[in-house]
C-alpha atoms as a PDB file:
ATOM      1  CA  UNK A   1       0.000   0.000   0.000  1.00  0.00           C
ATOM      2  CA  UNK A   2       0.896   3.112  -0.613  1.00  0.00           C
ATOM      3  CA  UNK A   3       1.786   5.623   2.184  1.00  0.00           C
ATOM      4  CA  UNK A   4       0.162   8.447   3.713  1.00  0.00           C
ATOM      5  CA  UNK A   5       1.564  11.276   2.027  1.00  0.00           C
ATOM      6  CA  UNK A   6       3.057  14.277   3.670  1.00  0.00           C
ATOM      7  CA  UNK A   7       3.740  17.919   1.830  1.00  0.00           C
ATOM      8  CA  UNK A   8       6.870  19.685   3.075  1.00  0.00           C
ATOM      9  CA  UNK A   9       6.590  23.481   3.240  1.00  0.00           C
ATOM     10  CA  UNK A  10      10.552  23.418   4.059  1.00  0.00           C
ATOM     11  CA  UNK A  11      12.808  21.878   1.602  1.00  0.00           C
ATOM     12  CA  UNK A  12      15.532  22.112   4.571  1.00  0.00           C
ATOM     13  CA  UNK A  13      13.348  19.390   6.913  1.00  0.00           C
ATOM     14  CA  UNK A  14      12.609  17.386   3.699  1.00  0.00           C
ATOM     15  CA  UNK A  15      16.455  16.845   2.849  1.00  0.00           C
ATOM     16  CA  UNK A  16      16.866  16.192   6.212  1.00  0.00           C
ATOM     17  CA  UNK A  17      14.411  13.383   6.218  1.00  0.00           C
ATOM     18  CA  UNK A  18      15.647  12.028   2.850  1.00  0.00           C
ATOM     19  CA  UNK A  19      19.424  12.027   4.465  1.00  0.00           C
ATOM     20  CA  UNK A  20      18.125   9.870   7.023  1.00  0.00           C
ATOM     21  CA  UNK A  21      16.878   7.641   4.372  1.00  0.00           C
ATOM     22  CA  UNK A  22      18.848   7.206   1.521  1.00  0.00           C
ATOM     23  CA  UNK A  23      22.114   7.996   3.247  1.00  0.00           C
ATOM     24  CA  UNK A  24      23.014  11.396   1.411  1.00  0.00           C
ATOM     25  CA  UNK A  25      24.163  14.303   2.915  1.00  0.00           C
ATOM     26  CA  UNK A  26      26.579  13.889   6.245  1.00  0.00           C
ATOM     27  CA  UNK A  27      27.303  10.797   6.302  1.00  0.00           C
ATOM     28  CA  UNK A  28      23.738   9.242   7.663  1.00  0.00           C
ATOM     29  CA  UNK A  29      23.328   5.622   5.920  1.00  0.00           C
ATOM     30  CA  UNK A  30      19.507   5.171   7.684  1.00  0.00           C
ATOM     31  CA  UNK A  31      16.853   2.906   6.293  1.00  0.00           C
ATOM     32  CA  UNK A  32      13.782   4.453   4.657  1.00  0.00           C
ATOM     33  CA  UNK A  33      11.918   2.703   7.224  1.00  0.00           C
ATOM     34  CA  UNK A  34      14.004   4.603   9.960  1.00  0.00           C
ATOM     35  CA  UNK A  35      12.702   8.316   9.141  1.00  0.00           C
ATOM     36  CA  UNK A  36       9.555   7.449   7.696  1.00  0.00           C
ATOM     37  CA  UNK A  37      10.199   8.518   4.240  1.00  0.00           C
ATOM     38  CA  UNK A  38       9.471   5.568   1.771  1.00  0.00           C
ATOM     39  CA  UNK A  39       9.506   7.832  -1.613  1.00  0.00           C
ATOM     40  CA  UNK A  40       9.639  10.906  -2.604  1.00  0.00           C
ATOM     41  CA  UNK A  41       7.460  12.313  -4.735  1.00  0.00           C
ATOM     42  CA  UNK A  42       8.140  16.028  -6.520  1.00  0.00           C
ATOM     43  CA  UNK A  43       5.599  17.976  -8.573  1.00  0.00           C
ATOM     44  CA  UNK A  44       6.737  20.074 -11.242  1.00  0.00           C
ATOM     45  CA  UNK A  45       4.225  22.858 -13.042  1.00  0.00           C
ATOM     46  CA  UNK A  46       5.657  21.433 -15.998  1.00  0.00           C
ATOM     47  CA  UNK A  47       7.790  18.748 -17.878  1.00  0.00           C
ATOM     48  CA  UNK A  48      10.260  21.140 -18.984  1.00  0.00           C
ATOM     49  CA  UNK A  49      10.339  22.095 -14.896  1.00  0.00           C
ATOM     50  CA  UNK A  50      10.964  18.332 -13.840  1.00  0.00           C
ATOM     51  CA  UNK A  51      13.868  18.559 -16.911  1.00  0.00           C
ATOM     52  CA  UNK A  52      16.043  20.928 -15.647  1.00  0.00           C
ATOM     53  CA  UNK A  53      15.490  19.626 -11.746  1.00  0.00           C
ATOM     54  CA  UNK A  54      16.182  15.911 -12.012  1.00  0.00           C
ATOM     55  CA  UNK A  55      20.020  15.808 -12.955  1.00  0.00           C
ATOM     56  CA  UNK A  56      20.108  17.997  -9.381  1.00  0.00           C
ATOM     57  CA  UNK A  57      17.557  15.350  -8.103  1.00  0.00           C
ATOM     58  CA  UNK A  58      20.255  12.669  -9.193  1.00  0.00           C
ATOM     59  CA  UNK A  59      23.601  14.461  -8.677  1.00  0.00           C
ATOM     60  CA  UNK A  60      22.262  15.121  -4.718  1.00  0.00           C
ATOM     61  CA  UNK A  61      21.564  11.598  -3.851  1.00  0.00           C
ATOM     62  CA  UNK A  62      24.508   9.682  -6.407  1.00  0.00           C
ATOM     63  CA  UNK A  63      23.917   5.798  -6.122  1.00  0.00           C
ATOM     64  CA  UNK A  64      22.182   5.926  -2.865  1.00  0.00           C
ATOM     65  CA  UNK A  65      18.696   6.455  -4.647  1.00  0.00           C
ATOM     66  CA  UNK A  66      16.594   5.709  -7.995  1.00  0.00           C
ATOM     67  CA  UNK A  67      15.143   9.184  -9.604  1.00  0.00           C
ATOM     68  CA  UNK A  68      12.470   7.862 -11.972  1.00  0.00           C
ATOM     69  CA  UNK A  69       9.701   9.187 -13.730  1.00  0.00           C
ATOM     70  CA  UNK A  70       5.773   7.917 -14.428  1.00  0.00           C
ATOM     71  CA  UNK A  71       4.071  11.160 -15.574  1.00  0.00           C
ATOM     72  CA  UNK A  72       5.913  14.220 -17.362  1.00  0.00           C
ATOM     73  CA  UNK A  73       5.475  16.616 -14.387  1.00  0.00           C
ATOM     74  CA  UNK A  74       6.802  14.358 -11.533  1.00  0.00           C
ATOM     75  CA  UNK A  75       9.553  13.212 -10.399  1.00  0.00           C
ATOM     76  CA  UNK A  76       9.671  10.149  -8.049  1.00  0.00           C
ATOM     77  CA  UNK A  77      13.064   9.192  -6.018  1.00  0.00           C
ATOM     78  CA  UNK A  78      13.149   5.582  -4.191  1.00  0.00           C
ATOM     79  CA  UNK A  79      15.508   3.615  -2.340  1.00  0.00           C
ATOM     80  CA  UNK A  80      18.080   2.074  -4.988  1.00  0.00           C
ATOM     81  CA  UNK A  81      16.423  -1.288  -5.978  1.00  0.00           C
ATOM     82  CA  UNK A  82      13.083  -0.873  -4.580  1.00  0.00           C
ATOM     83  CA  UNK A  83      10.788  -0.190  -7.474  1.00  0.00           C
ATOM     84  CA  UNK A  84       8.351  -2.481  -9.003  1.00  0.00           C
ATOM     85  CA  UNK A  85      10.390  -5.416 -10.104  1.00  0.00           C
ATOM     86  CA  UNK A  86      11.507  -5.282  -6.540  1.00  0.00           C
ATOM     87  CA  UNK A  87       7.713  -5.804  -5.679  1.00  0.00           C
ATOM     88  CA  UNK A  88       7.036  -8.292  -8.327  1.00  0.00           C
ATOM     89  CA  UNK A  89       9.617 -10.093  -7.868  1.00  0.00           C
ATOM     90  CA  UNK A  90       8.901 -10.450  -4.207  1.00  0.00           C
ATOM     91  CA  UNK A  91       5.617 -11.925  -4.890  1.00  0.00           C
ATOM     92  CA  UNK A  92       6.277 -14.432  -7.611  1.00  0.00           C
ATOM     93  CA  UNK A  93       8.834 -15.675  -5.756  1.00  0.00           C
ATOM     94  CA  UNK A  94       6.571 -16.029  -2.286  1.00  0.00           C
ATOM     95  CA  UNK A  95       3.861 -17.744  -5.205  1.00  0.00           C
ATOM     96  CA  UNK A  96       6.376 -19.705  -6.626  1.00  0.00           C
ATOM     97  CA  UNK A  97       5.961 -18.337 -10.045  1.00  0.00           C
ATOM     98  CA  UNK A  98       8.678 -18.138 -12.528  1.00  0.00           C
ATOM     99  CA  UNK A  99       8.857 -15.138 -14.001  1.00  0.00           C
ATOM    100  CA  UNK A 100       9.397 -16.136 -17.410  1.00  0.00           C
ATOM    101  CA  UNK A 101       5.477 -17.513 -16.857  1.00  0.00           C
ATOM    102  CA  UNK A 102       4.511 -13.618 -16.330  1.00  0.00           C
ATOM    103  CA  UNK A 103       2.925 -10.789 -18.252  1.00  0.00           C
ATOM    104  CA  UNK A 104       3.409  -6.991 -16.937  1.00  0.00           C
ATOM    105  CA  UNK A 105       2.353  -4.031 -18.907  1.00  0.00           C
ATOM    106  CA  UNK A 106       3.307  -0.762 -18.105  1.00  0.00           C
ATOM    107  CA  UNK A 107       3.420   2.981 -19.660  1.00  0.00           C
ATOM    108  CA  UNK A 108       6.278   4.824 -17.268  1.00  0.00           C
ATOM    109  CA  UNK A 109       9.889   4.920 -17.174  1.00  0.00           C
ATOM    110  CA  UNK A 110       8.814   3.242 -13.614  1.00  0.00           C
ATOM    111  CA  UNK A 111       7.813   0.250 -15.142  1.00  0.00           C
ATOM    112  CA  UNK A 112      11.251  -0.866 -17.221  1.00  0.00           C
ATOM    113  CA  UNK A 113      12.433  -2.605 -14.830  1.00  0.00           C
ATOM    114  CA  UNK A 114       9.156  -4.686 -14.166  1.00  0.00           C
ATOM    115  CA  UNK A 115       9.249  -5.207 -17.724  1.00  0.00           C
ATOM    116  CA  UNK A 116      12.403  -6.444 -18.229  1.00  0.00           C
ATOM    117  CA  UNK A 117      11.729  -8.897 -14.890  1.00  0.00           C
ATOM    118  CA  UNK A 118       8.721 -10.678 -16.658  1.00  0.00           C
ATOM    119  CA  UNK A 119       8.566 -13.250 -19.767  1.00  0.00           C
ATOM    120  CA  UNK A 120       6.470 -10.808 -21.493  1.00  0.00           C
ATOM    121  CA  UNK A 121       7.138  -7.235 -21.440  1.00  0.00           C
ATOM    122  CA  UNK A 122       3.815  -4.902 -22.610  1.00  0.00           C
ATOM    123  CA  UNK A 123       3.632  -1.308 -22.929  1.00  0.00           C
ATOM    124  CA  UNK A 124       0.880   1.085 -23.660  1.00  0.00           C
ATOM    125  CA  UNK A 125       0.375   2.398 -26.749  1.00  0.00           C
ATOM    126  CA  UNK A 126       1.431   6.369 -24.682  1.00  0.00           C
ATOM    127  CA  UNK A 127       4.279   4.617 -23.188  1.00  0.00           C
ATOM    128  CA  UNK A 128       7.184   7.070 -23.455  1.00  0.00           C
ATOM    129  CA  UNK A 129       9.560   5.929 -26.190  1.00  0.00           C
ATOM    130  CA  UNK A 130      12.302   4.158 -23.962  1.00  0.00           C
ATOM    131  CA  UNK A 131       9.545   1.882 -22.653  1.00  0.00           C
ATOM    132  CA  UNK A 132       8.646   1.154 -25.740  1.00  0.00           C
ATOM    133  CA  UNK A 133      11.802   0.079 -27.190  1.00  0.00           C
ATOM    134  CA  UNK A 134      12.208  -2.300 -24.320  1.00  0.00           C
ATOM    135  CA  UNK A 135       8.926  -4.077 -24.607  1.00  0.00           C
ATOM    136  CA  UNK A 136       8.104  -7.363 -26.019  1.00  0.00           C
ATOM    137  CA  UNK A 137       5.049  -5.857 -27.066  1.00  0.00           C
ATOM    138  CA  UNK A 138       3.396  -2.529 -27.738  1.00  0.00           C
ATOM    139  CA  UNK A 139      -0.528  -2.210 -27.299  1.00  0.00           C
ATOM    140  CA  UNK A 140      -2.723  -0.526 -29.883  1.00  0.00           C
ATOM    141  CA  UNK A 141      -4.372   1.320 -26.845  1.00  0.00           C
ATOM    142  CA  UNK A 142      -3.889   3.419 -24.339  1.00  0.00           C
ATOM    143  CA  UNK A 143      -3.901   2.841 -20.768  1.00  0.00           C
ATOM    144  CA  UNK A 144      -7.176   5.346 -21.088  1.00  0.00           C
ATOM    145  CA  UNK A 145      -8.759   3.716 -23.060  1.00  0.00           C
ATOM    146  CA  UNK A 146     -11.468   0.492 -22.111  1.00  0.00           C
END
């Protein structure tokens, strides 16, 4: 499940919490279970905003932490290695599935690694290009569309 989510009017506390986290910033090497902060989510007022921010976004927390995208305007950053193939992964092997027995679709940079985890790749027909090109398949719809 996803988290109760938490807006931070200081970007000083929210650092802070992230240090504690992911390890960056003096030294701190904490869990993201420790502070409380399982991902972060940033909102951008638009996808050229979330451009120029994310190489800052990466440079700040190195190796320590995945900067990913699903929509154009935000940016998500997770512990390194926790993402959705991380969940899948988890499960199949708890259901004793092989994963070369599984289909997972997907239209977000967030998704390539799920897709690359599974016997059959899908992406939307909006998928962004990158998620495309890694797919075993592309759908002739999009994810809104029935």
């Amino acid at each position: 499940h996803e988290p109760r989510s938490v807006v931070w009017a200081d970007v000083h506390a929210l650092l802070c919490a992230a240090a504690a986290s992911y390890g960056t910033g003096g030294g701190g090497h904490g869990t993201a279970s420790s502070s409380g902060v399982q991902k972060l989510l940033l909102m951008g007022g638009s996808s050229a905003e979330i451009d120029r921010m994310r190489p800052l976004w990466e440079a700040a927390f190195e190796s320590r932490a995945e900067v990913t995208q699903a929509v154009a305007t935000m940016l998500e950053v997770l512990p390194r290695g926790n993402g959705k193939a991380r969940g899948v992964s988890t499960l199949l092997t708890h259901l004793a599935v092989d994963t070369a027995r599984v289909v997972a679709v997907g239209d977000g940079e967030n998704d390539m690694d799920m897709l690359r985890l599974v016997g059959c790749g899908v992406a939307m027909r909006n998928a962004g290009k990158a998620v495309q090109d890694i797919a075993d398949h592309v759908l002739d719809r999009t994810n809104d569309e029935d």
